[in-house]
PDB file of N, CA and C in Angstrom:
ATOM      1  N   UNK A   1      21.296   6.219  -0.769  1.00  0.00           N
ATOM      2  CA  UNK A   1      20.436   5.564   0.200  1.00  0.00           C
ATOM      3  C   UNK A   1      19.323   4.777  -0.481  1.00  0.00           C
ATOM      4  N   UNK A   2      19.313   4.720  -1.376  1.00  0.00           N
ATOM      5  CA  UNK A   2      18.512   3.742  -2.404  1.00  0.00           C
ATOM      6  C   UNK A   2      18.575   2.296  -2.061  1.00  0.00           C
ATOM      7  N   UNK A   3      17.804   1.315  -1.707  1.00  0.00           N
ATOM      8  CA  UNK A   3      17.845   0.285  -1.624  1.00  0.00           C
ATOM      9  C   UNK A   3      18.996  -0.752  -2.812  1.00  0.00           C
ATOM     10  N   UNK A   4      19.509  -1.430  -1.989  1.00  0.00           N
ATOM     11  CA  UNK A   4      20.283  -3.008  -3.162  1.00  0.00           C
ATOM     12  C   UNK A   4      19.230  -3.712  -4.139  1.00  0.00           C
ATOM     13  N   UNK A   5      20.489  -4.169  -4.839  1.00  0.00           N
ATOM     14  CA  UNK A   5      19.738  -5.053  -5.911  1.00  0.00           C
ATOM     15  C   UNK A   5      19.050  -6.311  -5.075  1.00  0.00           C
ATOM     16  N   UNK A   6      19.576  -6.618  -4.015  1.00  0.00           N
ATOM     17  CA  UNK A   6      18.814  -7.983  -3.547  1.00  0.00           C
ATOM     18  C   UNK A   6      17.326  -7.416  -2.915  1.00  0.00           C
ATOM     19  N   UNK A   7      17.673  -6.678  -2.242  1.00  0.00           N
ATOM     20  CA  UNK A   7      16.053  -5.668  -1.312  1.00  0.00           C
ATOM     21  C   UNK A   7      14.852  -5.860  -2.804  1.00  0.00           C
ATOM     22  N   UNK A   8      16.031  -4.842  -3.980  1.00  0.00           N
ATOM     23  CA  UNK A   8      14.580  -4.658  -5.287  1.00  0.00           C
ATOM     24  C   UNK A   8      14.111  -6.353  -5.587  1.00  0.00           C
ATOM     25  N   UNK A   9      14.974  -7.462  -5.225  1.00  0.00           N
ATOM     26  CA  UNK A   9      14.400  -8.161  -5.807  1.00  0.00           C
ATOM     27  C   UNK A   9      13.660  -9.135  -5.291  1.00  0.00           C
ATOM     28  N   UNK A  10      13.747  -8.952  -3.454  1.00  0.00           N
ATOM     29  CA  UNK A  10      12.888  -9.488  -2.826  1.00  0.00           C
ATOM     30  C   UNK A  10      11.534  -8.577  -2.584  1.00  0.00           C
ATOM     31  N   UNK A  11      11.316  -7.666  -3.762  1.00  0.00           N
ATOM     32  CA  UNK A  11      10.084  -6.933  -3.968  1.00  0.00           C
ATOM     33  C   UNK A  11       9.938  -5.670  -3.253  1.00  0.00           C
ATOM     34  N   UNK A  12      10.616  -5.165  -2.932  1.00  0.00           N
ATOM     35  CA  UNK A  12      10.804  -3.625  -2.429  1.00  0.00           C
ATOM     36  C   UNK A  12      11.358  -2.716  -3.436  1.00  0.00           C
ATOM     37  N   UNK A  13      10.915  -1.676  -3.345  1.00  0.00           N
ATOM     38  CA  UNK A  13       9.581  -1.122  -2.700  1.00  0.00           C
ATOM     39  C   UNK A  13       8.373  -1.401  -4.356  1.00  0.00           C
ATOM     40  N   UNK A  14       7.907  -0.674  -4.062  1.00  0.00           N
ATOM     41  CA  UNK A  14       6.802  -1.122  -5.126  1.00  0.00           C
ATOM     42  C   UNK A  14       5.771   0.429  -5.263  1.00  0.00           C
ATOM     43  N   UNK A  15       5.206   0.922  -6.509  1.00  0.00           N
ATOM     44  CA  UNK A  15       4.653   1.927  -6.484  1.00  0.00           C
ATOM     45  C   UNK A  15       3.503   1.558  -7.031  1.00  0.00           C
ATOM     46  N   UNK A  16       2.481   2.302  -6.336  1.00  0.00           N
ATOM     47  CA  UNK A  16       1.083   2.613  -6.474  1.00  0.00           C
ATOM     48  C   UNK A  16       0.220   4.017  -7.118  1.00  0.00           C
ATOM     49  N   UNK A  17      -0.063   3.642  -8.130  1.00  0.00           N
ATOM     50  CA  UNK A  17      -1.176   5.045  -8.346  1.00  0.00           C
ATOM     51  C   UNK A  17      -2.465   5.101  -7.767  1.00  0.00           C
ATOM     52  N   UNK A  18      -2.594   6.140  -7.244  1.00  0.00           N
ATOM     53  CA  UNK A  18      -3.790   6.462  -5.965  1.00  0.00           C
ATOM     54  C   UNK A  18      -4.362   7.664  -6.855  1.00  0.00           C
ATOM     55  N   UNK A  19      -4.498   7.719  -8.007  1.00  0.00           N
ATOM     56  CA  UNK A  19      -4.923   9.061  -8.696  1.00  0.00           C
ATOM     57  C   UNK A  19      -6.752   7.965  -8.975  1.00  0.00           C
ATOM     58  N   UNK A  20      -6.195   7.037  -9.298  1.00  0.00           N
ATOM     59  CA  UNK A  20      -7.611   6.572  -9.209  1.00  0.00           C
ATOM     60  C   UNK A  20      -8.519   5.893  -8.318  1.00  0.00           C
ATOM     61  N   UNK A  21      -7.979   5.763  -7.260  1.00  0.00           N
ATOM     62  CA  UNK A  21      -8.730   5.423  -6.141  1.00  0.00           C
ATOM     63  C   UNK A  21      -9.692   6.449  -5.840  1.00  0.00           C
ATOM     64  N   UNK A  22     -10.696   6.144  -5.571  1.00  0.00           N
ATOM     65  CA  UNK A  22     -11.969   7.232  -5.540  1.00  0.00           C
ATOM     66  C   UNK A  22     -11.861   7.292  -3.662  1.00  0.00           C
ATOM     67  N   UNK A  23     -12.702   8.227  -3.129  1.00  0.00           N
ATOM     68  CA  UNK A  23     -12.938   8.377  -1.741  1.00  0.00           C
ATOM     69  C   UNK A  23     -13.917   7.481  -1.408  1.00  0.00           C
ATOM     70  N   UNK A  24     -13.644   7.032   0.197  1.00  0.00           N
ATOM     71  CA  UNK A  24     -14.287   5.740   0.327  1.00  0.00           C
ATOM     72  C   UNK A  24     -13.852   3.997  -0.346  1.00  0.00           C
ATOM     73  N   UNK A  25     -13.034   4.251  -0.686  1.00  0.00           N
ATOM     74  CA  UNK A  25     -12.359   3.195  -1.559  1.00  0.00           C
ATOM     75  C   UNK A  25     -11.158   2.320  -1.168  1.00  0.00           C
ATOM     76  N   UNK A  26     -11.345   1.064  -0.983  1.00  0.00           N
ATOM     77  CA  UNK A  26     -10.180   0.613  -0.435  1.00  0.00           C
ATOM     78  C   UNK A  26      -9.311  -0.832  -1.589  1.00  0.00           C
ATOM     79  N   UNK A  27      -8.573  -0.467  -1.923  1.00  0.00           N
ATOM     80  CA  UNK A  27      -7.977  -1.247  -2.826  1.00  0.00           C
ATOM     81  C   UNK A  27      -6.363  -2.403  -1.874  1.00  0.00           C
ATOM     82  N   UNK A  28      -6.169  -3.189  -2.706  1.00  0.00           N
ATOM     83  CA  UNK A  28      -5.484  -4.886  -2.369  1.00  0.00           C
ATOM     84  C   UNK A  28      -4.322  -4.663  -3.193  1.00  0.00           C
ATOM     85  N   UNK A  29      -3.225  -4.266  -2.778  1.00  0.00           N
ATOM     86  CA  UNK A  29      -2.258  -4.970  -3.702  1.00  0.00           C
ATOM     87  C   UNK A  29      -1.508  -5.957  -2.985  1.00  0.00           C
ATOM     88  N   UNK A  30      -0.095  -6.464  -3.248  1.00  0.00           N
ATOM     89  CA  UNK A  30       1.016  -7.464  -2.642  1.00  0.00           C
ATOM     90  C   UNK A  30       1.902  -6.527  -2.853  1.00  0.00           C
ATOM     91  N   UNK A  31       2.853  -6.977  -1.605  1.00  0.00           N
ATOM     92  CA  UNK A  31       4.260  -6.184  -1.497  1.00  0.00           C
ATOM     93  C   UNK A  31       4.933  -8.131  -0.565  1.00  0.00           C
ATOM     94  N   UNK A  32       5.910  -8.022  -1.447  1.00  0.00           N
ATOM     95  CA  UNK A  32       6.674  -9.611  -0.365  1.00  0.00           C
ATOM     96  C   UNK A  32       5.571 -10.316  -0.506  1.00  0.00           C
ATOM     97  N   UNK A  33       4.647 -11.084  -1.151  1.00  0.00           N
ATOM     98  CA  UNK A  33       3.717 -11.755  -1.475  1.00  0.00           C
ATOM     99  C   UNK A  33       2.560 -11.301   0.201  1.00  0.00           C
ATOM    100  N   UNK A  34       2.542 -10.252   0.690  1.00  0.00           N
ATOM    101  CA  UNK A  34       2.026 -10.019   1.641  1.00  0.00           C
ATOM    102  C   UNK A  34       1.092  -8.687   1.227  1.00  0.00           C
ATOM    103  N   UNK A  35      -0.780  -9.062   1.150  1.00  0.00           N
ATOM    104  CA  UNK A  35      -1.605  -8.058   1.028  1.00  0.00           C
ATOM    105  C   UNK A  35      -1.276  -6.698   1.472  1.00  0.00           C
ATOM    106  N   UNK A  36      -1.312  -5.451   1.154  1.00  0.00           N
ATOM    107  CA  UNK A  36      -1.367  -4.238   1.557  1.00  0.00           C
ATOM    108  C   UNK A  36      -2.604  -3.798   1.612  1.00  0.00           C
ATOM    109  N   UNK A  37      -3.513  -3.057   2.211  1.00  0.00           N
ATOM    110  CA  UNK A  37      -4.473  -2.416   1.983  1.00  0.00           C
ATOM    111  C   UNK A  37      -4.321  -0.882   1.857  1.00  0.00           C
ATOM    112  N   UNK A  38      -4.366   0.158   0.984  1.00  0.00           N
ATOM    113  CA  UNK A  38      -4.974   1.237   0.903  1.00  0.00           C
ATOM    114  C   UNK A  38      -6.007   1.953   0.968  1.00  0.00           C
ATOM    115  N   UNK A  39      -6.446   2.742   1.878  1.00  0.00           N
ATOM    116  CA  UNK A  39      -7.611   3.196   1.786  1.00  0.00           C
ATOM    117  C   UNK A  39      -7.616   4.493   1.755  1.00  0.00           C
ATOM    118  N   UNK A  40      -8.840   5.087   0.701  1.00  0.00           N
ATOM    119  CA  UNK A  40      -8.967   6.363   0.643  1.00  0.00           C
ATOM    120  C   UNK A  40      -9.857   7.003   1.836  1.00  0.00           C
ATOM    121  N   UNK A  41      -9.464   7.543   2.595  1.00  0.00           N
ATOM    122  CA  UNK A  41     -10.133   7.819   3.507  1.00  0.00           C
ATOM    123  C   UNK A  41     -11.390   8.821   3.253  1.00  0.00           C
ATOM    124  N   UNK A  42     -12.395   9.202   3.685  1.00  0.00           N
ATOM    125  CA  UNK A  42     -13.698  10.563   3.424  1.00  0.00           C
ATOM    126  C   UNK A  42     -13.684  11.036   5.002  1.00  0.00           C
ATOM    127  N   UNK A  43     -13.636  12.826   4.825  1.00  0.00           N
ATOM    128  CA  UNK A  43     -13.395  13.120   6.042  1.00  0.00           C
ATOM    129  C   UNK A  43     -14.023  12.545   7.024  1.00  0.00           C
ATOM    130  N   UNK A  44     -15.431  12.172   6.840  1.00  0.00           N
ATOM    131  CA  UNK A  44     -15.956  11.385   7.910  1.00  0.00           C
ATOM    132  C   UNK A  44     -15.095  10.361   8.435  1.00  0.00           C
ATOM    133  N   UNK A  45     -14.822   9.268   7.728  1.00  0.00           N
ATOM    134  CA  UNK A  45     -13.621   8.468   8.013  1.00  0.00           C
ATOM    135  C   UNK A  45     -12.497   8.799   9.043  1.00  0.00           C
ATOM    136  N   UNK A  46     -12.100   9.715   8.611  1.00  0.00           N
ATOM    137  CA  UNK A  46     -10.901  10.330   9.486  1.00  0.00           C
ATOM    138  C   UNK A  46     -11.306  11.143  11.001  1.00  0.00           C
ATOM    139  N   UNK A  47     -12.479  11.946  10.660  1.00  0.00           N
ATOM    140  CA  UNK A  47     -13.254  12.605  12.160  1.00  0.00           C
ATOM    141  C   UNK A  47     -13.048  11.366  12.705  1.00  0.00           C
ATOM    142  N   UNK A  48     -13.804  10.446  12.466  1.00  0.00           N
ATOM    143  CA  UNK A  48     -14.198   9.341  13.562  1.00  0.00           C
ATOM    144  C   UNK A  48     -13.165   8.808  14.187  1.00  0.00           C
ATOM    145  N   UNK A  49     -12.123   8.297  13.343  1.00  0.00           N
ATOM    146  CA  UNK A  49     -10.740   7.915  13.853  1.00  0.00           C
ATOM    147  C   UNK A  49      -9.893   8.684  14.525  1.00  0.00           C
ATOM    148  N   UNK A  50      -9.812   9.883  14.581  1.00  0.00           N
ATOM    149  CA  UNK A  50      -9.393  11.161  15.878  1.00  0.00           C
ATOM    150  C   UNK A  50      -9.938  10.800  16.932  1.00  0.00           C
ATOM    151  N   UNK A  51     -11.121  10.504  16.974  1.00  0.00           N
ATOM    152  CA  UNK A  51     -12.284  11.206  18.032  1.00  0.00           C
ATOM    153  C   UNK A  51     -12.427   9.528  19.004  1.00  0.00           C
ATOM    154  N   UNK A  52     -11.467   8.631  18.150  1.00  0.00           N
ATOM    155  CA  UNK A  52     -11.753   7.484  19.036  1.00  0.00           C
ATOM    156  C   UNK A  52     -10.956   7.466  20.138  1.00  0.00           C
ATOM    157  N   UNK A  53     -11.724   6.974  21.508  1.00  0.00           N
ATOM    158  CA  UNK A  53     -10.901   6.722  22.792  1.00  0.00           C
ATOM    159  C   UNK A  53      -9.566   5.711  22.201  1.00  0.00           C
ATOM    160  N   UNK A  54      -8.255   6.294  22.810  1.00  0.00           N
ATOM    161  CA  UNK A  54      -7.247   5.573  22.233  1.00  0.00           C
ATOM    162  C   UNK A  54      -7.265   4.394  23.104  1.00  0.00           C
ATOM    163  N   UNK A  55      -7.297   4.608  24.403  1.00  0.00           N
ATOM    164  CA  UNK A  55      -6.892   3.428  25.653  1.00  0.00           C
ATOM    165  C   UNK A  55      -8.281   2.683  25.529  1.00  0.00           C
ATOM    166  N   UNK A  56      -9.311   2.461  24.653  1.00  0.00           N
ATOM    167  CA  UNK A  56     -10.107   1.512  24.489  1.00  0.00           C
ATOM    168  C   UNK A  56      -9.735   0.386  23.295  1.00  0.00           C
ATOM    169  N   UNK A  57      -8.734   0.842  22.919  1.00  0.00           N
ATOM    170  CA  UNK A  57      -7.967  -0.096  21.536  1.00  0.00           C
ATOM    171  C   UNK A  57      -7.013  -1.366  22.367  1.00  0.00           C
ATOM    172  N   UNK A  58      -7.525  -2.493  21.794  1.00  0.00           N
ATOM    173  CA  UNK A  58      -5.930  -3.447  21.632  1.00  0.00           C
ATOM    174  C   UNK A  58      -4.869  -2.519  21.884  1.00  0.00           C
ATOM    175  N   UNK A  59      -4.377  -2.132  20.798  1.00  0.00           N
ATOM    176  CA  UNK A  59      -3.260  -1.195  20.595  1.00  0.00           C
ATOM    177  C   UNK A  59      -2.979  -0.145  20.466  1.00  0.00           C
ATOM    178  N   UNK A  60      -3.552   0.388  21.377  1.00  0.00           N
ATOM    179  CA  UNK A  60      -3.361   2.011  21.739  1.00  0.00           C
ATOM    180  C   UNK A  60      -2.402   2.844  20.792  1.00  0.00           C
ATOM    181  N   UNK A  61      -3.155   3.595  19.755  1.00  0.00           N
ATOM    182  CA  UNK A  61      -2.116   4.198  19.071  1.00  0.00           C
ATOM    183  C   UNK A  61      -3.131   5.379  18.402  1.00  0.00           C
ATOM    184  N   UNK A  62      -3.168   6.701  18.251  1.00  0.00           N
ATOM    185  CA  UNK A  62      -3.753   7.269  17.946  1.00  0.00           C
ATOM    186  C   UNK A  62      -3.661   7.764  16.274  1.00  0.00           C
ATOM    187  N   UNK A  63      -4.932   8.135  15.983  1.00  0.00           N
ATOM    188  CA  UNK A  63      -4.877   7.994  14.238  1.00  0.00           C
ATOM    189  C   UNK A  63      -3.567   9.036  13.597  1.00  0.00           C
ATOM    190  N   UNK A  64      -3.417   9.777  14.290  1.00  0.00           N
ATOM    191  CA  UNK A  64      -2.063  10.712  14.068  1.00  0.00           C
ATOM    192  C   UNK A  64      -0.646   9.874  13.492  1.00  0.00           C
ATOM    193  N   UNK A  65      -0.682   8.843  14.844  1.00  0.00           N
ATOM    194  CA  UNK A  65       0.484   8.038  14.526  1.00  0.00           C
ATOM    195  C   UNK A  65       0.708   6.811  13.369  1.00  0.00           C
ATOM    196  N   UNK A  66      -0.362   7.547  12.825  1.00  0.00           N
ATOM    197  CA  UNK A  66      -0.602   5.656  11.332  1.00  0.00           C
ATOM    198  C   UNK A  66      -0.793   6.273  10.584  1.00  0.00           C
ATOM    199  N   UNK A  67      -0.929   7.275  10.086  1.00  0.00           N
ATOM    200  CA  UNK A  67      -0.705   8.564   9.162  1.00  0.00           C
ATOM    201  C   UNK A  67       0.416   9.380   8.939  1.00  0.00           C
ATOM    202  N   UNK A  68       0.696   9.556   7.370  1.00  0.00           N
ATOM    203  CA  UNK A  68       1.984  10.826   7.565  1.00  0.00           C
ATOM    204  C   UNK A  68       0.993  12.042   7.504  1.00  0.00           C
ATOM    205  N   UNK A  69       1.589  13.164   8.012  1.00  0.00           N
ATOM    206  CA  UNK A  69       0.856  14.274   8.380  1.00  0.00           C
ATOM    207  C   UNK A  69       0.482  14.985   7.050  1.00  0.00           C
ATOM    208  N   UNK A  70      -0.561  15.548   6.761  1.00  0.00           N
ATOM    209  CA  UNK A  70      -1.002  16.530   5.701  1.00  0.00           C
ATOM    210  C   UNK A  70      -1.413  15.420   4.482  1.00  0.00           C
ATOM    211  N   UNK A  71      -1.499  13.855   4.928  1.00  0.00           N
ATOM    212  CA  UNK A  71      -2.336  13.184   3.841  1.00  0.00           C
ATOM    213  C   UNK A  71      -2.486  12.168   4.811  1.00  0.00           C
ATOM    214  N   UNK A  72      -4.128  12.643   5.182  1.00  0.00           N
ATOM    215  CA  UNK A  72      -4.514  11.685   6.576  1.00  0.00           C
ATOM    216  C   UNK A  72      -5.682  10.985   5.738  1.00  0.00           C
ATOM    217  N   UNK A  73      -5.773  11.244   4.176  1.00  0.00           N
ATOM    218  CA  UNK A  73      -6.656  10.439   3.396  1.00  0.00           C
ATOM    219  C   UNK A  73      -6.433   9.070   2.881  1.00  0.00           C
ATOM    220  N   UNK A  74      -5.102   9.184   3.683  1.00  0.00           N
ATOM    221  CA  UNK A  74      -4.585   7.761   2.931  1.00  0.00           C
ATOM    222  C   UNK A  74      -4.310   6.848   4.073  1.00  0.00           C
ATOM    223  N   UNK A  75      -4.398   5.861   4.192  1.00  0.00           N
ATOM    224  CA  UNK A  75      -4.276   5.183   5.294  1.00  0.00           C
ATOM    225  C   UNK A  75      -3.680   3.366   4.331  1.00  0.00           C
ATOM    226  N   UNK A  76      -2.567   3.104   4.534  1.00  0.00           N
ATOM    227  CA  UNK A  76      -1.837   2.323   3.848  1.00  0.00           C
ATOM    228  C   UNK A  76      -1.637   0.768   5.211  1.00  0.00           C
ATOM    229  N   UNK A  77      -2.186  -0.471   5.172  1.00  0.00           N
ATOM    230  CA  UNK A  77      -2.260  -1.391   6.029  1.00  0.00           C
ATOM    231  C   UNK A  77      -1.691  -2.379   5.571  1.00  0.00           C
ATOM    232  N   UNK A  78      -0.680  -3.246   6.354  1.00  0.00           N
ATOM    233  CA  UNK A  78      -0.165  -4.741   5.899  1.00  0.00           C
ATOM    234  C   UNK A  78      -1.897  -5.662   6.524  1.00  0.00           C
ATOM    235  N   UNK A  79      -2.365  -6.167   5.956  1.00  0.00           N
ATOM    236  CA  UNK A  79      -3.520  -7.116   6.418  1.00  0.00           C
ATOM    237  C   UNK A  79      -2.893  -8.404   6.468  1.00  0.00           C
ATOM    238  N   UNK A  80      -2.285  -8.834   7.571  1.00  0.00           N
ATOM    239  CA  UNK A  80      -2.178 -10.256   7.913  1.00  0.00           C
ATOM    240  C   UNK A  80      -2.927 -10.851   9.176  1.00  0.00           C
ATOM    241  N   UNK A  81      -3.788 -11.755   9.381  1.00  0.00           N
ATOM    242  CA  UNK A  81      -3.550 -11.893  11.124  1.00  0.00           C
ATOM    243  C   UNK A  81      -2.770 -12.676  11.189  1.00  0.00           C
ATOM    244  N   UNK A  82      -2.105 -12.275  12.976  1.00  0.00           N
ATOM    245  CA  UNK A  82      -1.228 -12.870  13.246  1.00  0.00           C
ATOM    246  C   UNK A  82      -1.222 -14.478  13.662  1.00  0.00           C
ATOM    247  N   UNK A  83      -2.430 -15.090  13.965  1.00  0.00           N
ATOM    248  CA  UNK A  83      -2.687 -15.985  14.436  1.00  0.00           C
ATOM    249  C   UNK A  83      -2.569 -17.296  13.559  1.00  0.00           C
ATOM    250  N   UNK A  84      -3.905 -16.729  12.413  1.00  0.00           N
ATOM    251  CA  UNK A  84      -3.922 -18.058  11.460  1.00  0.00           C
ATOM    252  C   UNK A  84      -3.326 -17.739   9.753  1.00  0.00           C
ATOM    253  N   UNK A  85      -2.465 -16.178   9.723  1.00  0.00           N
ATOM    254  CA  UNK A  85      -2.534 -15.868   9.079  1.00  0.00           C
ATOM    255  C   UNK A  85      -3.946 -15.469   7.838  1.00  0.00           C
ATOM    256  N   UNK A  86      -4.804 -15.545   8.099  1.00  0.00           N
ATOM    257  CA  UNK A  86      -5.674 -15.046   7.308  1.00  0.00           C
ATOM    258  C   UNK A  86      -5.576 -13.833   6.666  1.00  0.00           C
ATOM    259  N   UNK A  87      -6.179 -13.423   5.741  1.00  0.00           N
ATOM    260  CA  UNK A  87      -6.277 -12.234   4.867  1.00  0.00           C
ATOM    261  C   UNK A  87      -8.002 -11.524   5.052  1.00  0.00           C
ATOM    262  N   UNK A  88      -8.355 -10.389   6.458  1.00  0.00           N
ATOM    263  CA  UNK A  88      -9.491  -9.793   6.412  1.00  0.00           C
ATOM    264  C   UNK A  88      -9.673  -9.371   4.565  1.00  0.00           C
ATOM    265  N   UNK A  89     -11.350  -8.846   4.940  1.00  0.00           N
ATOM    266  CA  UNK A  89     -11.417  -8.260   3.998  1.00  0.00           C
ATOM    267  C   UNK A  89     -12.010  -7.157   4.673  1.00  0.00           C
ATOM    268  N   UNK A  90     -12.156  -5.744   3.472  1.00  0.00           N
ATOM    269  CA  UNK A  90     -12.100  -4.341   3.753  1.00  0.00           C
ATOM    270  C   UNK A  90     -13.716  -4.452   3.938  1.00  0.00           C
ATOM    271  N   UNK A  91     -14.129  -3.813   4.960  1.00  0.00           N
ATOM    272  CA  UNK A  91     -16.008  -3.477   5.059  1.00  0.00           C
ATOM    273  C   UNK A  91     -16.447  -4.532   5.407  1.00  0.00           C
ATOM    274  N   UNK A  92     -15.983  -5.608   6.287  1.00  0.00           N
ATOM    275  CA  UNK A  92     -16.442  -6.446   6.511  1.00  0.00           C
ATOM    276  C   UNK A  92     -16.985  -6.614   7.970  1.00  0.00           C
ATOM    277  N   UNK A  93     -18.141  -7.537   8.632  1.00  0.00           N
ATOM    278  CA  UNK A  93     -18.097  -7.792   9.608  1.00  0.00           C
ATOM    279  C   UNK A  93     -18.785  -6.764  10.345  1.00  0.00           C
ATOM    280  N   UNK A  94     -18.712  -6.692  12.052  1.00  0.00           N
ATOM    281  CA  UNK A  94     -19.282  -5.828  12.602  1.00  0.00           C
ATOM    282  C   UNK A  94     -18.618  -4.550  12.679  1.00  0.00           C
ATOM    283  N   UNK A  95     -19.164  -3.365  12.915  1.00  0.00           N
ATOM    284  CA  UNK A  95     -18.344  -2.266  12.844  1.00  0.00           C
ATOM    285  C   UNK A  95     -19.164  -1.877  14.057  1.00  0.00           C
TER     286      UNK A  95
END
């Protein structure tokens, strides 16, 4: 079940070391010439994102479901918008 030679060479999958990402930390790589964001989450981080009203979101989806379970420190994002394609950046803007 290993991916083809064409998949590896349109850049899948791709590995990351997260041994040095510190907490609070959000690092940029490319996967398909398309930004990823990683973030190390700090429990605060994560309380808050539980505790948010889900049906007040765009996209109703609760922090459970954007997480694999038992590493809710990691929170892994494609950053594209869809509109003008732009590339956010991490900590930016109003919160």
């Amino acid at each position: 079940m290993n991916p083809d030679a064409s998949t590896i060479a349109a850049g899948a999958p791709i590995e990351v070391e997260l041994g040095p990402v510190v907490e609070g930390q959000v690092i940029k790589v490319f996967w398909r010439s398309k930004p990823i964001f990683i973030s190390h989450r700090s429990k605060k981080e994560i309380e808050e994102a539980q505790k948010v009203n889900v049906s007040s979101l765009p996209d109703p989806q609760p922090d459970s479901a954007r997480v694999k379970q038992g590493h809710d420190q990691w929170l892994v994002l494609i950053g594209i918008c869809t509109h003008l394609g732009c590339i956010p950046l991490a900590h930016q803007g109003k919160l």
